[in-house]
Protein backbone atom coordinates (compact mmCIF):
# COMPACT_ATOMS: atom_id res chain seq x y z
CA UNK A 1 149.98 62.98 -70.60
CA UNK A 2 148.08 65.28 -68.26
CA UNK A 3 146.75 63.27 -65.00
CA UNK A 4 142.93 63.33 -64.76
CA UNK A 5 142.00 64.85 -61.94
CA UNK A 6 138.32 64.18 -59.88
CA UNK A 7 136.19 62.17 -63.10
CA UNK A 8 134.34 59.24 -62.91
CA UNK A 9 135.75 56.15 -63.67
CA UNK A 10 135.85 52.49 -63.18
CA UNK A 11 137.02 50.37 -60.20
CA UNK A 12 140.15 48.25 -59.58
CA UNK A 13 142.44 47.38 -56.43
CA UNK A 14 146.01 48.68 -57.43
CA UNK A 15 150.12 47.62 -57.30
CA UNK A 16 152.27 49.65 -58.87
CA UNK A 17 154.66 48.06 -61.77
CA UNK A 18 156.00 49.64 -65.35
CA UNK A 19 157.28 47.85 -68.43
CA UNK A 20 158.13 47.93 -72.47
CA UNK A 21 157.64 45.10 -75.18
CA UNK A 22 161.12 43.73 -75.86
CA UNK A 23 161.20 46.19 -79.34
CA UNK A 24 159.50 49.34 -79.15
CA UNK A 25 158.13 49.36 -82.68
CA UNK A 26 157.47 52.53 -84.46
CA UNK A 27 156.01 53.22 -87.88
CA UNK A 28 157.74 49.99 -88.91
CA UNK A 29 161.24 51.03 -87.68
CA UNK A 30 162.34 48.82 -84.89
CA UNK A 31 163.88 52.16 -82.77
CA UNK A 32 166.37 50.89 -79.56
CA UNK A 33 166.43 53.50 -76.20
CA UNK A 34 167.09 53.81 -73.26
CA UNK A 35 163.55 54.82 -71.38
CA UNK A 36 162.99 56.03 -68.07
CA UNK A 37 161.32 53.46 -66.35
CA UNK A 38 159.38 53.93 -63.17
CA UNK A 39 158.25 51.45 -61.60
CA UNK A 40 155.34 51.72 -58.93
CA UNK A 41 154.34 48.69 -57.08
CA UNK A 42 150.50 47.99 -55.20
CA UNK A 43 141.83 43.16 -54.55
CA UNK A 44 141.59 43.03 -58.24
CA UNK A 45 138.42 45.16 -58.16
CA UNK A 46 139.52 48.54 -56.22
CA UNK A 47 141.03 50.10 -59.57
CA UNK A 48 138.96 52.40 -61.76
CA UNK A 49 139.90 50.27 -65.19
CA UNK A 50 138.90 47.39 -63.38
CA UNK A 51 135.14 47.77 -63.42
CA UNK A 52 134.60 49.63 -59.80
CA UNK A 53 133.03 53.36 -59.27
CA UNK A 54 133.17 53.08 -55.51
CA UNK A 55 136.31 54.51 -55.48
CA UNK A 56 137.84 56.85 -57.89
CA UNK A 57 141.27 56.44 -59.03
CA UNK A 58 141.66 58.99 -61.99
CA UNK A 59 145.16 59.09 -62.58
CA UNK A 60 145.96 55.32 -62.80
CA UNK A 61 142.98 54.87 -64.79
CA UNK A 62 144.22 57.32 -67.30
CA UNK A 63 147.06 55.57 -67.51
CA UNK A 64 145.12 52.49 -68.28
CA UNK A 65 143.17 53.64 -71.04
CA UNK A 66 146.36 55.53 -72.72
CA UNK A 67 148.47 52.94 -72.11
CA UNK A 68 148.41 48.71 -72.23
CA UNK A 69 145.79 46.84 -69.57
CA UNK A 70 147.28 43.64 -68.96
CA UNK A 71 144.31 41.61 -68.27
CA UNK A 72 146.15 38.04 -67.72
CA UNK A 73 149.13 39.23 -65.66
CA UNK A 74 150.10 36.81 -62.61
CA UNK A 75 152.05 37.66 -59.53
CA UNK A 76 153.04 35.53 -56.00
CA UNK A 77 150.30 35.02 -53.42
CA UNK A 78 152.22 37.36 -50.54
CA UNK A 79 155.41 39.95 -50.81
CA UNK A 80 158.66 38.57 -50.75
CA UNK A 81 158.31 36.01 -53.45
CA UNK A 82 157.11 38.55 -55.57
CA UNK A 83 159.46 40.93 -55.15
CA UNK A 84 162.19 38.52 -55.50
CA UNK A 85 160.93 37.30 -58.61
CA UNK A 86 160.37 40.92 -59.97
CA UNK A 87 163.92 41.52 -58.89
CA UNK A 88 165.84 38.80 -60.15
CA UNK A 89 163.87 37.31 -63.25
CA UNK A 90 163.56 34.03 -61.92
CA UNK A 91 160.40 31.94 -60.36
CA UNK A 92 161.46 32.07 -56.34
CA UNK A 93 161.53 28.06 -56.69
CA UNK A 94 164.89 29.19 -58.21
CA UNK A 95 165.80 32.05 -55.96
CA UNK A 96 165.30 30.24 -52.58
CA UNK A 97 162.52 32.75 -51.76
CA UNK A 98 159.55 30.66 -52.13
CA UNK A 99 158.45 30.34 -48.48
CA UNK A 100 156.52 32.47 -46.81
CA UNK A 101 157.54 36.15 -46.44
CA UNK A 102 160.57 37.54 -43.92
CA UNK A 103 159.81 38.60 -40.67
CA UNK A 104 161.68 41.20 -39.22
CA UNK A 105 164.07 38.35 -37.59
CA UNK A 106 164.67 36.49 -40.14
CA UNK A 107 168.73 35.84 -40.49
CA UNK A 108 168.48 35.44 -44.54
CA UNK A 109 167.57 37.28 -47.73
CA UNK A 110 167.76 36.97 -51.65
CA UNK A 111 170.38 35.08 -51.61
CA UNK A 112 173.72 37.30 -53.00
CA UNK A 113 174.69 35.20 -55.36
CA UNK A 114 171.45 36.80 -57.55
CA UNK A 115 171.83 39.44 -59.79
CA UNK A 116 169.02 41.75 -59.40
CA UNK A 117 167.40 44.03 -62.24
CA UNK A 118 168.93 47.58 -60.94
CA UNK A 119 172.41 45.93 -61.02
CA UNK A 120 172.19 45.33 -64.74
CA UNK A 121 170.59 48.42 -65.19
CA UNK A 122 174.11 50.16 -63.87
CA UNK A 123 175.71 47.84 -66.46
CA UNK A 124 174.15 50.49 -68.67
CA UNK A 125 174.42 53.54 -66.57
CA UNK A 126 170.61 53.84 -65.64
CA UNK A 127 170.55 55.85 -62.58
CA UNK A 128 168.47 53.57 -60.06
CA UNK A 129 166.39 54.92 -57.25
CA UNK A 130 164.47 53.11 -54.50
CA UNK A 131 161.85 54.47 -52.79
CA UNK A 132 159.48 52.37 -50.40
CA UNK A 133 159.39 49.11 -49.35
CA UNK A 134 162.12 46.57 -49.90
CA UNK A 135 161.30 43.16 -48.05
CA UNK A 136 164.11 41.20 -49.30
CA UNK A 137 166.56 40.83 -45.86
CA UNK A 138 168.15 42.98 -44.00
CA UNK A 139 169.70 40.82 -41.69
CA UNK A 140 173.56 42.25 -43.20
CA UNK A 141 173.78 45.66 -44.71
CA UNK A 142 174.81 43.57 -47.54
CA UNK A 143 171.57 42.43 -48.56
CA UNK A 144 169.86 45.61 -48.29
CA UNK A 145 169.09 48.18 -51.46
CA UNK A 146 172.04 50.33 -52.02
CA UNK A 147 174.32 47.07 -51.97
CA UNK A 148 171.67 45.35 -54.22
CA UNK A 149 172.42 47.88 -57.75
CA UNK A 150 170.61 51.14 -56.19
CA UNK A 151 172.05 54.10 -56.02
CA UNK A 152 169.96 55.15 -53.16
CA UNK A 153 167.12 54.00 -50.97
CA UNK A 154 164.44 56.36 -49.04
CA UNK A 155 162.19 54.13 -46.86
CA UNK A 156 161.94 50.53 -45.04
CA UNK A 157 163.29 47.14 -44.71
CA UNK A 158 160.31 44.83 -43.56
CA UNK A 159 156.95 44.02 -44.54
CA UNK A 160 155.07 47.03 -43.24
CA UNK A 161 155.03 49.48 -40.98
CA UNK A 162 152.16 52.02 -39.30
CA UNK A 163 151.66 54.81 -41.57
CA UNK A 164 152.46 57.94 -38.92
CA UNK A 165 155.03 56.71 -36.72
CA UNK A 166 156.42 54.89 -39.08
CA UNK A 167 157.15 50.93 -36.00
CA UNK A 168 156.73 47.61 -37.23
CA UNK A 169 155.22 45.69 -34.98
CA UNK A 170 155.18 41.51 -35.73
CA UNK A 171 154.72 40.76 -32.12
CA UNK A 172 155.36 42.28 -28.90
CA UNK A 173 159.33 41.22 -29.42
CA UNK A 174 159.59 42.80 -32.45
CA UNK A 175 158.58 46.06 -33.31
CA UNK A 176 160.64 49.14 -33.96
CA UNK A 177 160.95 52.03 -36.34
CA UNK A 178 162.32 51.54 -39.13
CA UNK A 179 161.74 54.36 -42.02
CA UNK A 180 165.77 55.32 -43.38
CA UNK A 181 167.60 56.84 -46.08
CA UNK A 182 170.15 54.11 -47.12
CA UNK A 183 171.93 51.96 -44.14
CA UNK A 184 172.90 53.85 -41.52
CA UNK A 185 170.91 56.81 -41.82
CA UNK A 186 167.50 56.66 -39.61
CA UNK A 187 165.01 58.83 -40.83
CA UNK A 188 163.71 60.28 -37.49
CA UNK A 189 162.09 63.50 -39.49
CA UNK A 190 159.62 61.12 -40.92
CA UNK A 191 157.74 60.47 -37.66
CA UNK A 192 154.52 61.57 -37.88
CA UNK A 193 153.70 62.14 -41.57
CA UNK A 194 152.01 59.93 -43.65
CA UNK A 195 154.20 56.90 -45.52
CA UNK A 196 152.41 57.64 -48.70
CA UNK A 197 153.09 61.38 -48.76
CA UNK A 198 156.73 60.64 -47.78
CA UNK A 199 157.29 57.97 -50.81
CA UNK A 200 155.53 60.60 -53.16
CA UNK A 201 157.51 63.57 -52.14
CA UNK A 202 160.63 61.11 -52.54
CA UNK A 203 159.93 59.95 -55.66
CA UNK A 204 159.03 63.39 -57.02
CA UNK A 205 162.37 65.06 -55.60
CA UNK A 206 164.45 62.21 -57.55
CA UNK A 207 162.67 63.41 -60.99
CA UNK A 208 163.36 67.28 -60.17
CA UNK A 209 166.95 66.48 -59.23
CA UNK A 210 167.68 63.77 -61.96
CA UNK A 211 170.60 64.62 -63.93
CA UNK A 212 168.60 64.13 -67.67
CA UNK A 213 172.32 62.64 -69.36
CA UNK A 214 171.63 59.35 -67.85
CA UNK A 215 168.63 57.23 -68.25
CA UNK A 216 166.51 56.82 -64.52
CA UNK A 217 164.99 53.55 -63.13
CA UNK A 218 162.92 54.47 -60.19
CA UNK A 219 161.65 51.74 -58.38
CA UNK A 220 158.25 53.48 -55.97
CA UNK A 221 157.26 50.62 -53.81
CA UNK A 222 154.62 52.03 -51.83
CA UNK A 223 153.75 50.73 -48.62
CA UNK A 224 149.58 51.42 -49.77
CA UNK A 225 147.28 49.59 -49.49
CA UNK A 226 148.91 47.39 -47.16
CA UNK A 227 148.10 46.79 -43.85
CA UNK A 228 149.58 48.50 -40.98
CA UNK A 229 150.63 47.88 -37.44
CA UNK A 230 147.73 45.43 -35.66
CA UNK A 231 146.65 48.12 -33.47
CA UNK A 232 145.62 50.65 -36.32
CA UNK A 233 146.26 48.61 -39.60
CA UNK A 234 144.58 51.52 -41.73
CA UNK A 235 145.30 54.76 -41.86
CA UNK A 236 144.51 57.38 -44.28
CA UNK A 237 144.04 61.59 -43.49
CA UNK A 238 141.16 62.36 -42.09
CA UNK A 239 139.97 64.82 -44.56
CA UNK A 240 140.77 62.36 -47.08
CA UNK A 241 138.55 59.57 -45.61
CA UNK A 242 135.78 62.31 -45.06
CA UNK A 243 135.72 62.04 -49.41
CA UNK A 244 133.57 59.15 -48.60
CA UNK A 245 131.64 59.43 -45.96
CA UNK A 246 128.67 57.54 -48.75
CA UNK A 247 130.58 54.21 -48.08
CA UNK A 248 128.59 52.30 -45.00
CA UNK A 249 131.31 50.27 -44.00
CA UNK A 250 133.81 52.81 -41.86
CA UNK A 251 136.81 50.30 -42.59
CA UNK A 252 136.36 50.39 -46.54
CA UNK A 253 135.98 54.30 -45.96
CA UNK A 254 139.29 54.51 -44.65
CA UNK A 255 141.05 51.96 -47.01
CA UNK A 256 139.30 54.21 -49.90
CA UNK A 257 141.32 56.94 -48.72
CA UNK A 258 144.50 54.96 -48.89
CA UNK A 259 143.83 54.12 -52.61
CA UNK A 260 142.79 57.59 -52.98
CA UNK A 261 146.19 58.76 -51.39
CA UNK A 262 147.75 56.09 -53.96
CA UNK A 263 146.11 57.66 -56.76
CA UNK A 264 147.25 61.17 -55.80
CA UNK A 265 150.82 60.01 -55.74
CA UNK A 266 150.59 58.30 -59.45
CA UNK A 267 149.53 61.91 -60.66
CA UNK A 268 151.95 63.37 -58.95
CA UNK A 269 154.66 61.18 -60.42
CA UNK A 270 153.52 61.61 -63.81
CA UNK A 271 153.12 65.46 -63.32
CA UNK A 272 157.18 65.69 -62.04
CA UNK A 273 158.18 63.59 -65.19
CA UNK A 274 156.20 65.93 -67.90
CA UNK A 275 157.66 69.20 -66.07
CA UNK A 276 161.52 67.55 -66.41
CA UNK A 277 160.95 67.11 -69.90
CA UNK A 278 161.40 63.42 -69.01
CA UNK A 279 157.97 61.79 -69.73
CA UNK A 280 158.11 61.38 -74.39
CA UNK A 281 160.89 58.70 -73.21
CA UNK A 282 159.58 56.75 -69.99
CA UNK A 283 158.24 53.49 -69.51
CA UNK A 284 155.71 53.38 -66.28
CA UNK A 285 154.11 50.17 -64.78
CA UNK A 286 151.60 49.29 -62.50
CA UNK A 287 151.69 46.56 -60.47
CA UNK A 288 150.19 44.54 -57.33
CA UNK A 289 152.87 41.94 -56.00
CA UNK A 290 149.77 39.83 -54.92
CA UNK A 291 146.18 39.85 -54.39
CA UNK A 292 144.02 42.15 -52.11
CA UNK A 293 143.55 40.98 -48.64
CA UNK A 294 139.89 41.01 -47.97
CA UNK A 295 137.65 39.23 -46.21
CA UNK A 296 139.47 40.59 -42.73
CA UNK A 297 142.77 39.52 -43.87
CA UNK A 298 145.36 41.35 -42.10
CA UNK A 299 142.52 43.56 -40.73
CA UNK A 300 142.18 44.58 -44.25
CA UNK A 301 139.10 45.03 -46.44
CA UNK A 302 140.41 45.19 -50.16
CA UNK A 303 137.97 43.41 -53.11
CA UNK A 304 139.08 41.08 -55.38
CA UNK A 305 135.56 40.54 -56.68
CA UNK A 306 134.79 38.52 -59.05
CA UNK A 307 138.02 36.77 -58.34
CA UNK A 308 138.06 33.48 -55.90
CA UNK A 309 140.36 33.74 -52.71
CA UNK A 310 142.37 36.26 -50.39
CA UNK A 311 146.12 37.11 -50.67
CA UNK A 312 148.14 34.25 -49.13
CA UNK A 313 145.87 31.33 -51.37
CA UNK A 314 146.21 29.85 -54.45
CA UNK A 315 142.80 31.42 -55.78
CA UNK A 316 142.90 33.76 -58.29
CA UNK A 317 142.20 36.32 -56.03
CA UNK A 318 145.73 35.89 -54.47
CA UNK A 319 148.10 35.38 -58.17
CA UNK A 320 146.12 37.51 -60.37
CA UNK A 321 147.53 41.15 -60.48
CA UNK A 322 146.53 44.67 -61.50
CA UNK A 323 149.00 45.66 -64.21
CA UNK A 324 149.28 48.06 -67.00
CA UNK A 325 151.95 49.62 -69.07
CA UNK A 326 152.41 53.10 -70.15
CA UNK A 327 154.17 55.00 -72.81
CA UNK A 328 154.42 57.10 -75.91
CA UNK A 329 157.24 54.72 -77.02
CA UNK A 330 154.48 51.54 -77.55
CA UNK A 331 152.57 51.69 -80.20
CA UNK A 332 148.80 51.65 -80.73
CA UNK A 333 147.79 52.46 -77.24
CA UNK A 334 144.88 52.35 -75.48
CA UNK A 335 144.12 48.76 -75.59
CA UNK A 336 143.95 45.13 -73.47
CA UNK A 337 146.77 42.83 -73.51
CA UNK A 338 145.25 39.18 -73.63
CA UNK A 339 148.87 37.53 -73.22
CA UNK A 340 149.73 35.33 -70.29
CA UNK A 341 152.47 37.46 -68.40
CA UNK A 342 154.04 36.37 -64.77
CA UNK A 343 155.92 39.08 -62.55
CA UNK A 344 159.23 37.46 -63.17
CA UNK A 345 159.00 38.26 -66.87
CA UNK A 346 159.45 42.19 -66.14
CA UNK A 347 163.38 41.92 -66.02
CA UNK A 348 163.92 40.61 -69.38
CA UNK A 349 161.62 42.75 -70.79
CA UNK A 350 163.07 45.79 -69.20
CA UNK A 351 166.47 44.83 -70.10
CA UNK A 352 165.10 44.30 -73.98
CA UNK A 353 163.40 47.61 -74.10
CA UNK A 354 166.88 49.05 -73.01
CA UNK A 355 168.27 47.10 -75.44
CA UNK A 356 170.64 45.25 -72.83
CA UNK A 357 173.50 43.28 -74.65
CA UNK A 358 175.42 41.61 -71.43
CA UNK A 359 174.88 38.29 -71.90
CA UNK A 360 172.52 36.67 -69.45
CA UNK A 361 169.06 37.97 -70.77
CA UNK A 362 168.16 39.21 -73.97
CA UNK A 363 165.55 40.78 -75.82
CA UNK A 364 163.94 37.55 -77.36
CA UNK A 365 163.70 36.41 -73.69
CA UNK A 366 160.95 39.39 -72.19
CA UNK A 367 157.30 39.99 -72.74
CA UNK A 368 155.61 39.73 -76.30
CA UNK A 369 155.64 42.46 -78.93
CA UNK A 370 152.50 44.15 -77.69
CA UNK A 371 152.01 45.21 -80.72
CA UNK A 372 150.37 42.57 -82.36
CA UNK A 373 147.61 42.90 -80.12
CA UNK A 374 144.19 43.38 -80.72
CA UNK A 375 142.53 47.10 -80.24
CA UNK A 376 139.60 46.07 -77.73
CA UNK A 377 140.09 48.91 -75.07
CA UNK A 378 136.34 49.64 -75.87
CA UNK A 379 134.90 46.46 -75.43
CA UNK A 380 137.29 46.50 -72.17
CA UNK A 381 135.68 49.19 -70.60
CA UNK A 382 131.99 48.21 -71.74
CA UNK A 383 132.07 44.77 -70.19
């Protein structure tokens, strides 16, 4: 699939998340794989397929309307829960990660005793990349990526950072750089670009340099459209914000540029897996791990219209996520999803699609044959 580049589309505020029914079914024959999944994690109404032509987001939409819109997909109300629940399979009332998020001084994580989704994937000799954000602890090398089931991790610990320099700031005792390739390595050459450049360049490197005899799981966590540091919390190029110089509001301008940075770096992704011969057997998902932050939230100006509520609330604008699925390997695209789907159900479906035998999770156990769904990608898009 060819990204779109520069038409007109809807609007919708964007995560970044990929997944597979639990049995790919094709022309009747139930056919087992091993996909390529990439996974790319990012209110509700700053997406194209969502409804919204105030910004343009081209690429993920053409994923949308190719692929599976999940329309009732659910997520945490803030980061860590999310992620932990993406992560392990398991609601973070289970996990121990159902308080608020960690803070940069937090001495805890996911607790070890969880086995987390890239850790069975090596069961099955996916290799597993991490690029972006991880927000899970850090307080031990021990609970960071590459001792989690990743192979290797190119970005940062906490919950966010400033997009050039690259600090986190939570208050004026904490706040220091942290942008690094695995543990020990501090990624100094960093400073100064922009964090959604970085994680795209990352991501697109791993695809070029991907050894094809093993299946990849590449987990892009991008640190858009999150806030930044207090002091400048967002941050886009400046001839990249210029795009839309017809939006009033200068704050909205710039956050239009981070989705529009976001959007670049979904083409981009899809672009590296078509030119490795790798895209007729991936899986990609898109996914928020909670609402937008509007209203001032964080400094931040997302929509989540016509949702109720901010990230951090128990609205609908804080637990109902931007999601879609896309692959040649489902079939009868380009259509809505209608089923009830939480974050936490990604891991078992993963594992199903790869046909994962180990024990723990199995196929029956993941997301709904999407197959039996209704074709209403037309009334979808009319609405």
């Amino acid at each position: 699939m060819t990204p779109i580049q520069g038409c007109e589309t809807l609007a919708v505020r964007p995560y970044v998340l990929t997944a597979l029914p639990t049995d790919i079914s094709t022309n009747g024959a139930n056919v087992r794989v091993k996909p390529n999944t990439d996974f790319i994690f990012q209110g509700w109404n700053d997406v194209g397929f969502h409804g919204s032509n105030q910004i343009p987001t081209p690429n993920i939409d053409a994923l949308a309307y190719s692929g599976v819109i999940l329309h009732n997909y659910y997520v945490l109300p803030v980061c860590t829960p999310s992620r932990a629940a993406l992560m392990t399979g398991r609601h973070p009332i289970h996990n121990g990660m159902q308080h608020e998020v960690l803070y940069a001084q937090c001495p805890w994580g996911l607790p070890l005793s969880e086995k987390l989704l890239p850790e069975y994937l090596k069961e099955m000799n996916y290799s597993t990349r991490m690029v972006g954000k991880w927000h899970l602890g850090h307080f031990k090398a021990v609970y960071t990526p590459t001792y989690r089931g990743f192979d290797s991790h190119y970005g940062y610990w906490v919950g966010h950072q400033d997009y050039y320099d690259h600090t986190s700031q939570e208050n004026p005792l904490y706040w220091g750089y942290d942008m690094r390739h695995g543990v020990n390595n501090v990624s100094w050459s960093s400073y100064g670009r922009y964090t959604t450049d970085l994680f795209s360049e990352e991501a697109v490197r791993i695809i070029q340099d991907h050894d094809d005899s093993q299946p990849l799981f590449l987990y892009l966590a991008h640190l858009a459209t999150h806030s930044g540091n207090p002091y400048m919390p967002l941050q886009a190029p400046a001839e990249v914000v210029h795009q839309f110089d017809y939006i009033n509001d200068t704050r909205r301008r710039t956050f239009a540029g981070m989705v529009s940075k976001l959007d670049e770096s979904v083409g981009m992704v899809v672009s590296a897996l078509k030119e490795k011969g790798m895209l007729d057997n991936s899986v990609i998902v898109f996914s928020t791990d909670n609402g937008g932050p509007t209203n001032g939230f964080d400094n931040n100006v997302a929509s989540n219209w016509p949702l109720r509520g901010v990230k951090d609330t128990i609205w609908e604008g804080a637990i109902r996520g931007v999601g879609l699925v896309w692959s040649p390997l489902i079939p009868g695209p380009s259509r809505v999803a209608n089923h009830l789907m939480h974050i936490q159900d990604w891991l078992p479906t993963l594992l199903g699609a790869a046909n994962y035998t180990g024990g723990q999770f199995h196929s029956n156990e993941g997301l709904l044959d999407l197959s039996r769904e209704p074709t209403n990608m037309e009334a979808y898009v009319k609405r």
